[in-house]
PDB file of N, CA and C in Angstrom:
ATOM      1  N   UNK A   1      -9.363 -22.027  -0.257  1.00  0.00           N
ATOM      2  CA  UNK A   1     -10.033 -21.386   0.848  1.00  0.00           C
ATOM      3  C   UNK A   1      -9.642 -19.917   0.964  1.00  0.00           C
ATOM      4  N   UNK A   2      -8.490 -19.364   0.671  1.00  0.00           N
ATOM      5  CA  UNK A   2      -8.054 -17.832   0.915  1.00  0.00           C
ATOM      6  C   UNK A   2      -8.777 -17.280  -0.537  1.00  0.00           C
ATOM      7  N   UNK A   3      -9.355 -17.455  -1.231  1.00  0.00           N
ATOM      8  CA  UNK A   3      -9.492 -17.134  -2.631  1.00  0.00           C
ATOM      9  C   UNK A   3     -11.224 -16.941  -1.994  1.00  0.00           C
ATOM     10  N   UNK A   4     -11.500 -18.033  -1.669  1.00  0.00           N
ATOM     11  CA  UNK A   4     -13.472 -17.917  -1.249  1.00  0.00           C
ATOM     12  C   UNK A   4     -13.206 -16.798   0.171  1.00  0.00           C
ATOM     13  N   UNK A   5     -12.279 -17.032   0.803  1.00  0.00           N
ATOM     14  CA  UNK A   5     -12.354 -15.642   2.033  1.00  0.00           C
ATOM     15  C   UNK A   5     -12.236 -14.177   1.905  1.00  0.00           C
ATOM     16  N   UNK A   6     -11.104 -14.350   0.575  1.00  0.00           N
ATOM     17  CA  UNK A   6     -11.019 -12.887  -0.204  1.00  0.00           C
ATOM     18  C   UNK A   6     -12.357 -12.748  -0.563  1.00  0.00           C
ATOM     19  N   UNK A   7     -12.839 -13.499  -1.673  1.00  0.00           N
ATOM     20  CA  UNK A   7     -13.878 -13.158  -2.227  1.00  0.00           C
ATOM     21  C   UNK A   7     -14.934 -12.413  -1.047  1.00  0.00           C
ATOM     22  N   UNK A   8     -15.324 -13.619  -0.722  1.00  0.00           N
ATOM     23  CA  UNK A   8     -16.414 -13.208   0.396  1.00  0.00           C
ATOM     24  C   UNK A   8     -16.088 -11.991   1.548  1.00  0.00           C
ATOM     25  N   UNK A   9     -14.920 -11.358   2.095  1.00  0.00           N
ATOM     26  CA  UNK A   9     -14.911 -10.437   2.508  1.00  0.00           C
ATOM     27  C   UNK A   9     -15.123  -8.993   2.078  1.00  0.00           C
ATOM     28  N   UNK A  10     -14.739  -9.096   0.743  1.00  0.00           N
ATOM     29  CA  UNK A  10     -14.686  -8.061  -0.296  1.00  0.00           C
ATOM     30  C   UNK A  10     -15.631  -7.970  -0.260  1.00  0.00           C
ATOM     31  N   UNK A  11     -16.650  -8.637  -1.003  1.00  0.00           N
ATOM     32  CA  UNK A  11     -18.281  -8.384  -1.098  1.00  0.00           C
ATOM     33  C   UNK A  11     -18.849  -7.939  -0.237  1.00  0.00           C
ATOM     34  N   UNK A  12     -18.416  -8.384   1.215  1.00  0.00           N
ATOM     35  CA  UNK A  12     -19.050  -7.860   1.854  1.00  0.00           C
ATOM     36  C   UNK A  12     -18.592  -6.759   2.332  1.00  0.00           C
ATOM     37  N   UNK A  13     -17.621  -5.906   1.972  1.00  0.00           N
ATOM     38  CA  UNK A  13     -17.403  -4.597   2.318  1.00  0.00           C
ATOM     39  C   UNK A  13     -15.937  -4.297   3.126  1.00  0.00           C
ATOM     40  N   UNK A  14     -15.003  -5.288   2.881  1.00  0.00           N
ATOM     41  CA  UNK A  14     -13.971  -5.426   3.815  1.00  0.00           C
ATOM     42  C   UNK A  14     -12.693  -4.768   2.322  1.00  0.00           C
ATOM     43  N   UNK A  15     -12.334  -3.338   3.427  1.00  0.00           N
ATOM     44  CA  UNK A  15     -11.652  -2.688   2.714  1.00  0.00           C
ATOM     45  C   UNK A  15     -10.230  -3.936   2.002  1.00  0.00           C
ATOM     46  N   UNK A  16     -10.348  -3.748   0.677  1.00  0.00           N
ATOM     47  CA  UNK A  16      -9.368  -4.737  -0.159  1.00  0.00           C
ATOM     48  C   UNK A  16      -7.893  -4.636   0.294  1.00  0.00           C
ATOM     49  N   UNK A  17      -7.743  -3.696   1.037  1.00  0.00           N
ATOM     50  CA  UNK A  17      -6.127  -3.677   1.359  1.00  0.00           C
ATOM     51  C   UNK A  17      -5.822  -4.433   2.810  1.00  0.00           C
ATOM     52  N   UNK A  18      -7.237  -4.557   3.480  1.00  0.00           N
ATOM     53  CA  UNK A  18      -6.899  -4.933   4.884  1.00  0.00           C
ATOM     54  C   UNK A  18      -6.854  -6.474   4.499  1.00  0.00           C
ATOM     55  N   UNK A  19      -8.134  -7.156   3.566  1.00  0.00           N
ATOM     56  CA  UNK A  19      -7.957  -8.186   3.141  1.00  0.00           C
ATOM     57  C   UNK A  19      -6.678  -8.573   2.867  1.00  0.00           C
ATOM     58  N   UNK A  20      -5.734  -7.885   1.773  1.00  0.00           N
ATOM     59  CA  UNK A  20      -4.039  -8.628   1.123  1.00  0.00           C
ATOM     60  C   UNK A  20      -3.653  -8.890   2.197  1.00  0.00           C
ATOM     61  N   UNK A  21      -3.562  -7.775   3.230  1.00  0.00           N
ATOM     62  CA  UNK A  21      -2.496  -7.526   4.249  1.00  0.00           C
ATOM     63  C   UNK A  21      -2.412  -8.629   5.690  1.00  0.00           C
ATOM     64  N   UNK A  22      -4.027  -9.376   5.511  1.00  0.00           N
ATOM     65  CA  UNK A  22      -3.917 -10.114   6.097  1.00  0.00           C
ATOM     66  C   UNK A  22      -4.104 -11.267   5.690  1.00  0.00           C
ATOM     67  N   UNK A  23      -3.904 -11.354   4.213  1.00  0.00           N
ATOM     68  CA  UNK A  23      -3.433 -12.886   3.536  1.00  0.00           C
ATOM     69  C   UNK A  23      -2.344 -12.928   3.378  1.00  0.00           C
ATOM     70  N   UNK A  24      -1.237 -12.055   3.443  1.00  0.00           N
ATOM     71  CA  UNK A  24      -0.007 -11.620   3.617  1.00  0.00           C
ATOM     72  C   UNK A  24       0.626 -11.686   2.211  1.00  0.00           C
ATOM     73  N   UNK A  25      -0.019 -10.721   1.400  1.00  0.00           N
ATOM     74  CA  UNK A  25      -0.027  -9.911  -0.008  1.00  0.00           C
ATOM     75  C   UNK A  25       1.163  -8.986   0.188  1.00  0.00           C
ATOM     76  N   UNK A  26       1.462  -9.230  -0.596  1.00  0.00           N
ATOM     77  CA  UNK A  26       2.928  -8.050  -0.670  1.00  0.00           C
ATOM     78  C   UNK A  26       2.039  -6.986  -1.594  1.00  0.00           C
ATOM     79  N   UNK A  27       1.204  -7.016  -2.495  1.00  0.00           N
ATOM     80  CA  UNK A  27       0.705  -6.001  -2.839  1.00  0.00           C
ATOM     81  C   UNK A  27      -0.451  -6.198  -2.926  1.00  0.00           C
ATOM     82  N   UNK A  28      -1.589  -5.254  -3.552  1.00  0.00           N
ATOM     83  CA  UNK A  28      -3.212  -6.261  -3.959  1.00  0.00           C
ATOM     84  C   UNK A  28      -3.505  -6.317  -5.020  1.00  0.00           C
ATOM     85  N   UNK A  29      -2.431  -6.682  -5.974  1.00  0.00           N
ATOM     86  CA  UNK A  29      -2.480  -7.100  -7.354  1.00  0.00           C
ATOM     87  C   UNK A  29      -3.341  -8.450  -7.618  1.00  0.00           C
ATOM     88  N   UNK A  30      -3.050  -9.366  -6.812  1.00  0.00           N
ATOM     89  CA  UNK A  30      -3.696 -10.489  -6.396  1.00  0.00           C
ATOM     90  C   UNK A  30      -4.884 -10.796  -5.668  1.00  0.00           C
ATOM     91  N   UNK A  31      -4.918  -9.976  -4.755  1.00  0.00           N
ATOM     92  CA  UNK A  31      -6.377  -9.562  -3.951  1.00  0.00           C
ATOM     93  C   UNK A  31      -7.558  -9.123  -5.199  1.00  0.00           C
ATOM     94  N   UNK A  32      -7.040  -8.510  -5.981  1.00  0.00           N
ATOM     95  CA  UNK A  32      -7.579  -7.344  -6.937  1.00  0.00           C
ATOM     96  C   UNK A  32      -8.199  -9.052  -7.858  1.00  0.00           C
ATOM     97  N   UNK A  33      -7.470  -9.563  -7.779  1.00  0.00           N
ATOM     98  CA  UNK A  33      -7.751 -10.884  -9.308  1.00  0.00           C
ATOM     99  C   UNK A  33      -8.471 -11.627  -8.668  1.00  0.00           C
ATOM    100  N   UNK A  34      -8.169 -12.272  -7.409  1.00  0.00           N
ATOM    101  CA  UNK A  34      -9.512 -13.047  -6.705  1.00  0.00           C
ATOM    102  C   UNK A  34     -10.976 -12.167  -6.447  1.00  0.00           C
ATOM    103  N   UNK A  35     -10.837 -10.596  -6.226  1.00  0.00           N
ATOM    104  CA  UNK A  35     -12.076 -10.258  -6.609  1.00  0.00           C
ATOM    105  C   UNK A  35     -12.584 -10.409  -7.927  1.00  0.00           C
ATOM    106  N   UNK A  36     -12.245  -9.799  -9.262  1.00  0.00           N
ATOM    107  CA  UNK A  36     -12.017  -9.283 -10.110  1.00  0.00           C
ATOM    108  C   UNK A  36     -12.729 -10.923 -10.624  1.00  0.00           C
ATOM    109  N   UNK A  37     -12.597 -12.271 -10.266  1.00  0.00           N
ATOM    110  CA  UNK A  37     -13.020 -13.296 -10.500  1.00  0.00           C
ATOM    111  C   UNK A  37     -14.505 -13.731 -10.203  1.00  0.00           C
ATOM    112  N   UNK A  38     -15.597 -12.457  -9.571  1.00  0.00           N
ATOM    113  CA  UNK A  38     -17.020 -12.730  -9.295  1.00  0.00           C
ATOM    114  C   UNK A  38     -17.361 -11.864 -10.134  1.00  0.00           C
ATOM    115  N   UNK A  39     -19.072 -12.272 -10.274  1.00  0.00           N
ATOM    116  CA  UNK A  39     -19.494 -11.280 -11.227  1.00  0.00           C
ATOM    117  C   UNK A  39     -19.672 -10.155 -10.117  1.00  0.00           C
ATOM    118  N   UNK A  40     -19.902 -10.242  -8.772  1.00  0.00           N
ATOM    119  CA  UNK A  40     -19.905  -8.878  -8.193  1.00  0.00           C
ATOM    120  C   UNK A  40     -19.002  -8.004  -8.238  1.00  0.00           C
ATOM    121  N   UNK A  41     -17.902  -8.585  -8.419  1.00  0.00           N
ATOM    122  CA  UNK A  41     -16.245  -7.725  -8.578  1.00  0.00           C
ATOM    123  C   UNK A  41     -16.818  -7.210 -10.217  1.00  0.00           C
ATOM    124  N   UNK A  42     -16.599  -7.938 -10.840  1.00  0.00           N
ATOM    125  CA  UNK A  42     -17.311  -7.690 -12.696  1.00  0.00           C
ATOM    126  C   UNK A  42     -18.553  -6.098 -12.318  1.00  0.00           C
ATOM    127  N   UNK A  43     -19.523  -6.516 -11.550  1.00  0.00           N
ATOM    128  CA  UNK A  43     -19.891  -5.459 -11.594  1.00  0.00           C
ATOM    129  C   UNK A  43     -19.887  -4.115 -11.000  1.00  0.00           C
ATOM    130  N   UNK A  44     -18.444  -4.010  -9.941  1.00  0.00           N
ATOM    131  CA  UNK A  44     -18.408  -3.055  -9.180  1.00  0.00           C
ATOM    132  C   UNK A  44     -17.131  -2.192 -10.194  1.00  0.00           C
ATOM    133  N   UNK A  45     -16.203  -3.392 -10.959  1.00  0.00           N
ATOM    134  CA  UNK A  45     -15.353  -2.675 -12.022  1.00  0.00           C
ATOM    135  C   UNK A  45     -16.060  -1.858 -13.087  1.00  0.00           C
ATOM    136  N   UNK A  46     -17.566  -2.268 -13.546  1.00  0.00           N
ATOM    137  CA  UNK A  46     -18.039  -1.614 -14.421  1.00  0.00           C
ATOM    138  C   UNK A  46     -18.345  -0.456 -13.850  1.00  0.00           C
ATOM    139  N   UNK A  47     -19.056  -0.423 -12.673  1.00  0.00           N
ATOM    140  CA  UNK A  47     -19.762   0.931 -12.279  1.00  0.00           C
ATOM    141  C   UNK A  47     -18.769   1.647 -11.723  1.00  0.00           C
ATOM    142  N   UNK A  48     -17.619   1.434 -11.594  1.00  0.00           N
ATOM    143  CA  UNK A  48     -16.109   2.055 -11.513  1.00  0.00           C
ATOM    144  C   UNK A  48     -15.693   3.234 -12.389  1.00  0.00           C
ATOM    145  N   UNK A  49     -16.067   2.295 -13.591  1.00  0.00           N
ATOM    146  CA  UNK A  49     -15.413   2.808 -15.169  1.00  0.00           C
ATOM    147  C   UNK A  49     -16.142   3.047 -15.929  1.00  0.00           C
ATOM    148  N   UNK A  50     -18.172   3.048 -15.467  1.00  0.00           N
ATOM    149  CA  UNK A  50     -18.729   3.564 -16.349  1.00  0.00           C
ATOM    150  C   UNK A  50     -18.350   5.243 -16.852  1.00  0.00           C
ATOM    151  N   UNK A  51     -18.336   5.764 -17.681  1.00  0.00           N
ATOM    152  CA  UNK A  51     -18.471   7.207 -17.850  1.00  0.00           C
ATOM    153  C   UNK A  51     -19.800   7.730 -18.516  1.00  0.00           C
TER     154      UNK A  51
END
């Protein structure tokens, strides 16, 4: 359930640090991997790092 709440907050626009901080993330290394696990995360890393 904290993994589908990350997810789903992220997507919807919920700054990733407020998310860790209130799953009680010591950093958002982890926040970063439960996004990083949709293709919407997949495609917000690409258009990140397109050059």
């Amino acid at each position: 359930m904290r993994h589908h709440f990350a997810t789903i907050a992220i997507d919807k626009g919920a700054n990733i640090r407020d998310v860790a901080n209130y799953l009680g993330h010591e950093n958002i290394d982890m926040t970063i991997l439960y996004n990083l696990g949709t293709s919407e995360g997949m495609k917000k890393l690409s258009n990140t790092i397109n050059v």
